[in-house]
Protein backbone atom coordinates (compact mmCIF):
# COMPACT_ATOMS: atom_id res chain seq x y z
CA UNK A 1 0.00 0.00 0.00
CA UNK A 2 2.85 2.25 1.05
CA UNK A 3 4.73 1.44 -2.66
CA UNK A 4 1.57 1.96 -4.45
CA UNK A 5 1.41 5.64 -2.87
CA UNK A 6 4.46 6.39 -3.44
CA UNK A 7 4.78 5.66 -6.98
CA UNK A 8 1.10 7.51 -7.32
CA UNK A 9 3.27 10.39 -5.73
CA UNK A 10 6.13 9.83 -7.53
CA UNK A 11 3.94 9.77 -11.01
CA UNK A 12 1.30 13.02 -10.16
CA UNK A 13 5.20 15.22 -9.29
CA UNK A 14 6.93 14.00 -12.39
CA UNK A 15 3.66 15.17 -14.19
CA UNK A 16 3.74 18.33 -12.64
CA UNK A 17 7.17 19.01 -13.45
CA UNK A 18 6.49 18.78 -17.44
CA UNK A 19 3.49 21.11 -16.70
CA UNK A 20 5.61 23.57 -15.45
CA UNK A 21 8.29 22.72 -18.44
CA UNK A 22 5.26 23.21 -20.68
CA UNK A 23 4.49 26.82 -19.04
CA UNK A 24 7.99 27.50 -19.94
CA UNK A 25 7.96 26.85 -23.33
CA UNK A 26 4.73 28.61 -24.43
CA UNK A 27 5.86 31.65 -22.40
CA UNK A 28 9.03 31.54 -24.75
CA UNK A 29 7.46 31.26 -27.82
CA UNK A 30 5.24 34.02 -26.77
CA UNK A 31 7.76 35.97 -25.89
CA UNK A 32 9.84 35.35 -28.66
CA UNK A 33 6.74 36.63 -30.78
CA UNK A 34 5.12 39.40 -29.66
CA UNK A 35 7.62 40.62 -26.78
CA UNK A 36 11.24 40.02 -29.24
CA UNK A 37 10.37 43.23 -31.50
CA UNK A 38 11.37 45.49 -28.10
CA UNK A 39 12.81 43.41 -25.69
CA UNK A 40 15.55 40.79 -25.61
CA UNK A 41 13.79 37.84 -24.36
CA UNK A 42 16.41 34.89 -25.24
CA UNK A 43 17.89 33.58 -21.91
CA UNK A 44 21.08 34.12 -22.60
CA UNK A 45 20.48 37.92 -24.01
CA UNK A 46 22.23 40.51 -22.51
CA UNK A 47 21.68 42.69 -19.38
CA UNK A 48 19.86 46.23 -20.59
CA UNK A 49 17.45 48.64 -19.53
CA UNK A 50 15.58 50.32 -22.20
CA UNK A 51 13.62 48.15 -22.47
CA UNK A 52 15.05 45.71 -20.20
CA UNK A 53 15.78 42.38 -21.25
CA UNK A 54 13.89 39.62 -19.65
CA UNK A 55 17.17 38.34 -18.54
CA UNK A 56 17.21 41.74 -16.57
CA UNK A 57 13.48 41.61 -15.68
CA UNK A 58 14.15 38.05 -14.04
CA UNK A 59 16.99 39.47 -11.57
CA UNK A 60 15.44 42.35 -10.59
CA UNK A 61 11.45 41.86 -10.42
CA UNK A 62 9.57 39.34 -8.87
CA UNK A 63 7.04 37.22 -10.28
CA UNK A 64 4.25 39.35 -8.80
CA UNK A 65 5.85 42.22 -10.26
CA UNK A 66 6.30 40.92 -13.71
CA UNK A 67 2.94 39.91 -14.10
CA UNK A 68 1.63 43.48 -12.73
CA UNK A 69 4.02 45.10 -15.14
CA UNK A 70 2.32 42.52 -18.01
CA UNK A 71 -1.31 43.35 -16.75
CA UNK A 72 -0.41 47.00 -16.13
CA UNK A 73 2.33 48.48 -18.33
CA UNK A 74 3.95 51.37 -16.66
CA UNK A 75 4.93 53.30 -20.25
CA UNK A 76 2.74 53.86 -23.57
CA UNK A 77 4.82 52.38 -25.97
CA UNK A 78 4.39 48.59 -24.47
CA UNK A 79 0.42 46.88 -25.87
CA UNK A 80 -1.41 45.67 -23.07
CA UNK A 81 -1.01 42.05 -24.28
CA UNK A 82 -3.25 41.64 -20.96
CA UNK A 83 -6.34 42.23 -22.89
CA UNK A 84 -6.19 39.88 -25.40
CA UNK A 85 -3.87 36.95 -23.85
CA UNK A 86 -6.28 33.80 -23.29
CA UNK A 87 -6.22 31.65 -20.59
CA UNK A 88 -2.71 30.56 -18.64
CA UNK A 89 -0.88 32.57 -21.37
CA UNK A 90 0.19 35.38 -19.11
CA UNK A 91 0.98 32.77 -16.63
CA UNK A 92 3.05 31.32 -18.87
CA UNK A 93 5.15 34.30 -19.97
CA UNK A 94 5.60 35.17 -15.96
CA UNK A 95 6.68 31.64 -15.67
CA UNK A 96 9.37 31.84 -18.72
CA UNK A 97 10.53 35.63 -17.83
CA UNK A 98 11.03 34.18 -13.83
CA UNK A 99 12.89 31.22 -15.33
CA UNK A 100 15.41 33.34 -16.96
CA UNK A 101 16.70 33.63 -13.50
CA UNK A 102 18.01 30.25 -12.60
């Protein structure tokens, strides 16, 4: 019984780590196409401030914060992708900009 939970356990976190992988990877490509025209958004991109790069964004901002500044863009020249994003979408780009920090 103990084995059986275990590997149910085992199982439901392995699933929830490609769920979070999956976040990742649709915050990316949403990044890469509607964010890449301002902002560097590759991981590896390099520290800068106007506009920051997401690398930047990642170091300095926390999650709440980066999905405030998504929902709630502090300057005119950024869309408020928060009006038309569906669904987990801007969880997902909060979850690929936070990543960039690892």
């Amino acid at each position: 019984m103990v084995r059986a939970s275990l590997t149910i356990a085992a199982i439901t976190l392995s699933g929830m780590a490609v769920a979070q992988e999956a976040n990742v990877t649709m915050g990316r490509q949403i990044a890469e196409e509607y964010c890449a025209t301002c902002h560097m958004v590759e991981p590896s991109g390099p520290f800068k401030q106007e506009p920051p790069s997401f690398a930047a964004i990642a170091v300095y901002r926390s999650p709440e914060q980066i999905r405030a500044r998504i929902m709630q863009p502090i300057h005119s020249d950024m869309p408020r992708y928060s009006e038309y994003m569906i669904g987990g979408n801007i969880d997902d780009m909060v979850a690929y900009i936070a990543s960039l920090e690892e």
